[in-house]
Every structure is written in C-alpha cells, then in structure tokens.
C-alpha atoms as a PDB file:
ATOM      1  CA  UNK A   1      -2.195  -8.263  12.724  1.00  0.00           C
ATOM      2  CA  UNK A   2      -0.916  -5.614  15.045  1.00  0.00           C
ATOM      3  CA  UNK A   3       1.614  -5.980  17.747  1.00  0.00           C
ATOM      4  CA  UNK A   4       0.861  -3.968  20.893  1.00  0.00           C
ATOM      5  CA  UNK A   5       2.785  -4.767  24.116  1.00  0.00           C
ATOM      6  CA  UNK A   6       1.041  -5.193  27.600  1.00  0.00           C
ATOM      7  CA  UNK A   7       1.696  -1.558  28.235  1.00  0.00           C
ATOM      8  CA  UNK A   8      -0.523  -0.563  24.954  1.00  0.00           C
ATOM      9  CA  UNK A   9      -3.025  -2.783  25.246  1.00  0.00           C
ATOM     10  CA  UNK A  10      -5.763  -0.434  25.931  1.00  0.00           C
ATOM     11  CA  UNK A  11      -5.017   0.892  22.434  1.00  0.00           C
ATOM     12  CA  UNK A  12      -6.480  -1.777  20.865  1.00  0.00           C
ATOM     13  CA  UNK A  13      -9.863  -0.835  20.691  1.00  0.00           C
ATOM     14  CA  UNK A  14      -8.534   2.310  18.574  1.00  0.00           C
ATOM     15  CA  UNK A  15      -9.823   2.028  15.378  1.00  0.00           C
ATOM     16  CA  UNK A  16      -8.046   3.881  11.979  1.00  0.00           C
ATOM     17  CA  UNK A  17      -9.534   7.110  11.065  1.00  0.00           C
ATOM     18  CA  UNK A  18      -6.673   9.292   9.227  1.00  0.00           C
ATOM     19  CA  UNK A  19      -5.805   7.844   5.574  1.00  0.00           C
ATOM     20  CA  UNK A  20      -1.436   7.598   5.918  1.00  0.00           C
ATOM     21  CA  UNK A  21      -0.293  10.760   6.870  1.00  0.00           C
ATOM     22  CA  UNK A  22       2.174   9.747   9.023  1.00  0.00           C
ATOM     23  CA  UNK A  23       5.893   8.790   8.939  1.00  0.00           C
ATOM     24  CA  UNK A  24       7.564   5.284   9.659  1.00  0.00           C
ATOM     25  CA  UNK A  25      10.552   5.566  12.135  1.00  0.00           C
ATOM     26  CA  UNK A  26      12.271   2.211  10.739  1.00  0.00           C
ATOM     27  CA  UNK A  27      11.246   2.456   6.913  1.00  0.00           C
ATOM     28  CA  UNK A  28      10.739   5.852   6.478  1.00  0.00           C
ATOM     29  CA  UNK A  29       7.786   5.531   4.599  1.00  0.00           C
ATOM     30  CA  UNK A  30       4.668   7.315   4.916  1.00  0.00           C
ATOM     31  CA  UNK A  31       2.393   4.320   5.791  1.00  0.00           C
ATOM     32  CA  UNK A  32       0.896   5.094   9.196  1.00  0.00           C
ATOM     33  CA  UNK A  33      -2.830   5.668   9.685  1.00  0.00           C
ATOM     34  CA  UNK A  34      -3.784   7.920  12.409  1.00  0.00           C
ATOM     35  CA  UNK A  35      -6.254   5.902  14.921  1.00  0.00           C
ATOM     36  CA  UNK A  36      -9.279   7.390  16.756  1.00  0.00           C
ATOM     37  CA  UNK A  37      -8.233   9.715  19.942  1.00  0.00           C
ATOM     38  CA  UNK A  38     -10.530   8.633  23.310  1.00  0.00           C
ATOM     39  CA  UNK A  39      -8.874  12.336  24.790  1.00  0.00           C
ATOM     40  CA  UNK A  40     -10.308  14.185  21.880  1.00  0.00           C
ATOM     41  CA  UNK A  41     -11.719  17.448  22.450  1.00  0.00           C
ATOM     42  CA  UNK A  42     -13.314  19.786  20.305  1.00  0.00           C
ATOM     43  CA  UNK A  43     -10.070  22.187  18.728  1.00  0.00           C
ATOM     44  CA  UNK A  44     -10.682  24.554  15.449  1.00  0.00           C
ATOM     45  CA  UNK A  45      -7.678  23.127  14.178  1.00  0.00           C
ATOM     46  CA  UNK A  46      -9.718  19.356  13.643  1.00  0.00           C
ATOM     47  CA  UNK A  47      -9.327  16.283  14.831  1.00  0.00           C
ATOM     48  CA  UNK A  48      -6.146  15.085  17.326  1.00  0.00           C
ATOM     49  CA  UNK A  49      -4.796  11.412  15.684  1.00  0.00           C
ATOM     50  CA  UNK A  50      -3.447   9.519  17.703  1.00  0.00           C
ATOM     51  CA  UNK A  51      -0.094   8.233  15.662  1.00  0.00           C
ATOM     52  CA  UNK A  52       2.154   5.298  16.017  1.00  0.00           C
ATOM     53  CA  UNK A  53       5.670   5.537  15.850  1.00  0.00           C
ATOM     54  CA  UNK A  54       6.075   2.753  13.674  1.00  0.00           C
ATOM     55  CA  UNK A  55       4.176   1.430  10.647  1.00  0.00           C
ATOM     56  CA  UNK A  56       2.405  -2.038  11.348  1.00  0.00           C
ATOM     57  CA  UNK A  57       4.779  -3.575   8.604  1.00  0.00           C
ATOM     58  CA  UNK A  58       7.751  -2.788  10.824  1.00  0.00           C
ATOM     59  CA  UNK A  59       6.074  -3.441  14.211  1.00  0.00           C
ATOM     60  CA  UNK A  60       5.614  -7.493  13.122  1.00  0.00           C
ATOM     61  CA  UNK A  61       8.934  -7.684  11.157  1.00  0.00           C
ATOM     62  CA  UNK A  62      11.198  -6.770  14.275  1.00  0.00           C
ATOM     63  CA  UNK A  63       8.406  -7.707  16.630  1.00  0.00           C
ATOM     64  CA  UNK A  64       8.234  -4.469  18.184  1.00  0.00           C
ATOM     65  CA  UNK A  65       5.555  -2.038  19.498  1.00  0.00           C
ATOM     66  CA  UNK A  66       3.833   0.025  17.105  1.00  0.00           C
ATOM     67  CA  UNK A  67       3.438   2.514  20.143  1.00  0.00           C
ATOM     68  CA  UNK A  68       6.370   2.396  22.016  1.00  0.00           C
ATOM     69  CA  UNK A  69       8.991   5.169  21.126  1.00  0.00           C
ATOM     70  CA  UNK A  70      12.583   3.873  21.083  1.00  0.00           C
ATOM     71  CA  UNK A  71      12.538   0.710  22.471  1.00  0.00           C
END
C-alpha cells in the first residue's frame, strides 16, 4: 500500500521498473525502486527513474508522501 497525497496522485499509475537503487531519506536504507518516467526521452546514458524520496516502509509508518520532499 502506497501513500501518495492529492498533489501526487497522478503518480499512481507509475509502475516499478529499477530493482532498489535508491536511498531512503528517513531510514537510510537503500530500499527505493525507481518507477516508470511518462517524460522519458531517448538519452545514451539509459533510462530516467523517476525516484521517491522516501521508501514505501517510511511513507505508511509516519503517513507521509513517498513523493513529497521535506514535508
């Protein structure tokens, strides 16, 4: 279960594509998947993730955002 505010809603539809690669900004861990990017164009450097900012671990425990920075 994700939590997304109003704001991110249109994120939803985002589906996981990266194994974890990315870093937690409350645990520190390196738990977050990279999701599917609908601005994606073609780079020779691969494919542009879109990341969250915190795992979805974190995002249900404190009931924040997994999108939102610093809120």
């Amino acid at each position: 279960m994700e939590y997304i505010c109003k704001e991110h809603t249109k994120l939803k539809k985002e589906t996981r594509l990266s194994p974890c690669r990315y870093k937690c900004n409350l645990c520190k861990q390196k738990r977050i998947d990279g999701y599917s990017n609908p601005d994606h164009v073609s780079n020779p450097f691969g494919y542009l993730y879109l990341a969250p900012t915190i795992c979805e671990r974190c995002a249900v425990k404190e009931e924040r955002c997994m999108w939102c920075i610093n809120r």
